[in-house]
Each structure stands twice: as structure tokens, then as C-alpha cells.
Protein backbone atom coordinates (compact mmCIF):
# COMPACT_ATOMS: atom_id res chain seq x y z
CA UNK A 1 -5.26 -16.40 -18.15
CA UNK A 2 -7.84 -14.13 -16.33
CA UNK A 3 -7.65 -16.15 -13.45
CA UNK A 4 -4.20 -15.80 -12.88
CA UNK A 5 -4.15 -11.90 -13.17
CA UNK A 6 -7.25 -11.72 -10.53
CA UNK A 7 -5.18 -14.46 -8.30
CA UNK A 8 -2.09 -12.26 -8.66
CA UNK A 9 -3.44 -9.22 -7.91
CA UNK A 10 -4.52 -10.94 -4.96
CA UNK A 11 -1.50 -11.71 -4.03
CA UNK A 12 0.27 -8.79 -4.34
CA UNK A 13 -2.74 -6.49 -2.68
CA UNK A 14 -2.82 -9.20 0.24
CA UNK A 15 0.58 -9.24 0.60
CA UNK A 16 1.40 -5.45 0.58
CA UNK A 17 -1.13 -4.76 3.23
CA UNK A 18 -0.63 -8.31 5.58
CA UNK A 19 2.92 -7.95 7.56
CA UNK A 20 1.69 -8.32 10.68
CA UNK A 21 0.38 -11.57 9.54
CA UNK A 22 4.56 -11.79 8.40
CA UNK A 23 7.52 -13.16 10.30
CA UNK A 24 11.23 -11.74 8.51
CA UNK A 25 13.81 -9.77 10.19
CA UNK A 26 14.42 -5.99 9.39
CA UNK A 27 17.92 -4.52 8.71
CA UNK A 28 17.99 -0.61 8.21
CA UNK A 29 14.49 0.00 8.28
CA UNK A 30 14.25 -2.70 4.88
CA UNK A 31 12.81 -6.23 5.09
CA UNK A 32 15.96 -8.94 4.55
CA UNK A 33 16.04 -12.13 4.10
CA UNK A 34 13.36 -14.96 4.48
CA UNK A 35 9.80 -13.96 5.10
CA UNK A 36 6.96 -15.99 5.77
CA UNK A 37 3.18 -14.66 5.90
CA UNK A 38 0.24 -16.65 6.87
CA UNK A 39 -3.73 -16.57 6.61
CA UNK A 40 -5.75 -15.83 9.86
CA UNK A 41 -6.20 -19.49 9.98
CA UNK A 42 -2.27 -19.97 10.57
CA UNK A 43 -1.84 -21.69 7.01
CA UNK A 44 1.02 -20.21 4.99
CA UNK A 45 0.48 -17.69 2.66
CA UNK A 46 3.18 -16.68 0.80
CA UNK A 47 7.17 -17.23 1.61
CA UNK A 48 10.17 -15.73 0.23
CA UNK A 49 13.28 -13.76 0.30
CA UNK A 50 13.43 -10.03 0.14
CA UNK A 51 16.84 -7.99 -0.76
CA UNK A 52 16.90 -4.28 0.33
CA UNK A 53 13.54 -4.54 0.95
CA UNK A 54 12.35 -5.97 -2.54
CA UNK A 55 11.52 -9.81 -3.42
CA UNK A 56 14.52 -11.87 -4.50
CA UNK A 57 14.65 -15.29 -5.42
CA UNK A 58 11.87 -18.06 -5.62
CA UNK A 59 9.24 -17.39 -4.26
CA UNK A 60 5.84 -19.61 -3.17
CA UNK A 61 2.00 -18.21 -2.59
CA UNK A 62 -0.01 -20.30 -1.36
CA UNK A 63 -4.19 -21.21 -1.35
CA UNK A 64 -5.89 -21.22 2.38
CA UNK A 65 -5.90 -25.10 2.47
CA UNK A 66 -2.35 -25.51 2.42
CA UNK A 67 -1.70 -26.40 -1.21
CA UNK A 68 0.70 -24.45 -3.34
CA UNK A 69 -1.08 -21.93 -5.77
CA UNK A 70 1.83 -20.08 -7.45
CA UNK A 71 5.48 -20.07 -7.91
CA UNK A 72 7.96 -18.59 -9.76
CA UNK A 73 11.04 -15.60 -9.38
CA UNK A 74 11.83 -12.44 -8.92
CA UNK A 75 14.97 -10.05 -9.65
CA UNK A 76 14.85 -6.43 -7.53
CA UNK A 77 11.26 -7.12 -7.02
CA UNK A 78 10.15 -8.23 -10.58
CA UNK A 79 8.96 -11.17 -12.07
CA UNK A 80 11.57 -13.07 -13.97
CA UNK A 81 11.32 -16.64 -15.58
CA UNK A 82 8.17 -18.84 -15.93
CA UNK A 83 5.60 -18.77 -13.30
CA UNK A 84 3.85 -21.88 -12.18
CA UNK A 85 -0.15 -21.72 -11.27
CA UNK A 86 -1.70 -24.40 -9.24
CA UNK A 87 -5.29 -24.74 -8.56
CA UNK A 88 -6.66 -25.19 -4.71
CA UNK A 89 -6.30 -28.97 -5.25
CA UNK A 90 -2.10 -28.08 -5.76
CA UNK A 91 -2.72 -29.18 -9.61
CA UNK A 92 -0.69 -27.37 -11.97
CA UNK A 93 -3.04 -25.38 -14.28
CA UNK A 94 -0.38 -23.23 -16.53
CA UNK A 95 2.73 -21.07 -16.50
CA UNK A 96 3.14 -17.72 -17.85
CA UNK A 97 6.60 -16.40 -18.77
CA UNK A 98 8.00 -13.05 -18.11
């Protein structure tokens, strides 16, 4: 379980402070729509939809080899559902409901 919290906040600090490693279109100042981000070593990391500028939808993170690490949904920009955790191998490890 700790893992997933520190590999979460990960996420969300890496993701908050990377869109210029992003690619998603703007509308009004508010990301829309599909966004993709990537690691400096062009893997993706992370790919999703945003609505008025908060996640939406199912979303995918991903560890620097390629594999997937995480999945799972968001409503207005909050978790939702069961989230899946995969380790860098793209095993699934455990899912957490919110």
C-alpha cells in the first residue's frame, strides 16, 4: 500500500510540474481533451482526458520502460472506481478503490 501512495504522489507532483513534456490542445485558457506527457527519454508517461481543465475519464501512467504502472478514473479531477497498480515488469500488483 505504501508503494502506491509514494508512486502516486509521483505521479501527480511529476505531472503537475511536466507540460512542456505534454502534447493536448487548450480551449479558453483550460487544457481539453486528450493529453499525452512523456519522460525525457520520449517514453509515455501518463495519457488522458482533461474536462475544463480537470482529468476526466480513464486514465494511464506509465513506468520509464514503457510498461503500464497505473490505471484507473477520474470524475472533475478525482479518483473514482478501482485503481489498477502494475509493477515496472507491467504485472498487476493490487487495486485500491475509491
Amino acid at each position: 500500500m505504501r508503494i502506491f501512495f509514494s508512486f502516486l504522489i509521483f505521479v501527480i507532483f511529476y505531472s503537475e510540474n511536466a507540460d512542456e513534456n505534454c502534447k493536448g490542445k487548450m480551449a479558453g485558457g483550460k487544457k481539453e481533451g486528450v493529453w499525452t506527457c512523456y519522460y525525457e527519454n520520449g517514453k509515455k508517461q501518463e495519457e488522458g482526458a482533461y474536462k475544463n481543465d480537470l482529468k476526466e475519464g480513464m486514465w494511464k501512467y506509465y513506468h520509464d520502460n514503457g510498461k503500464l504502472a497505473l490505471e484507473g478514473k477520474f470524475e472533475k479531477g478525482t479518483e473514482v472506481g478501482i485503481w489498477k497498480m502494475y509493477n515496472d515488469k507491467g504485472e498487476f500488483i493490487e487495486e485500491i478503490k475509491y
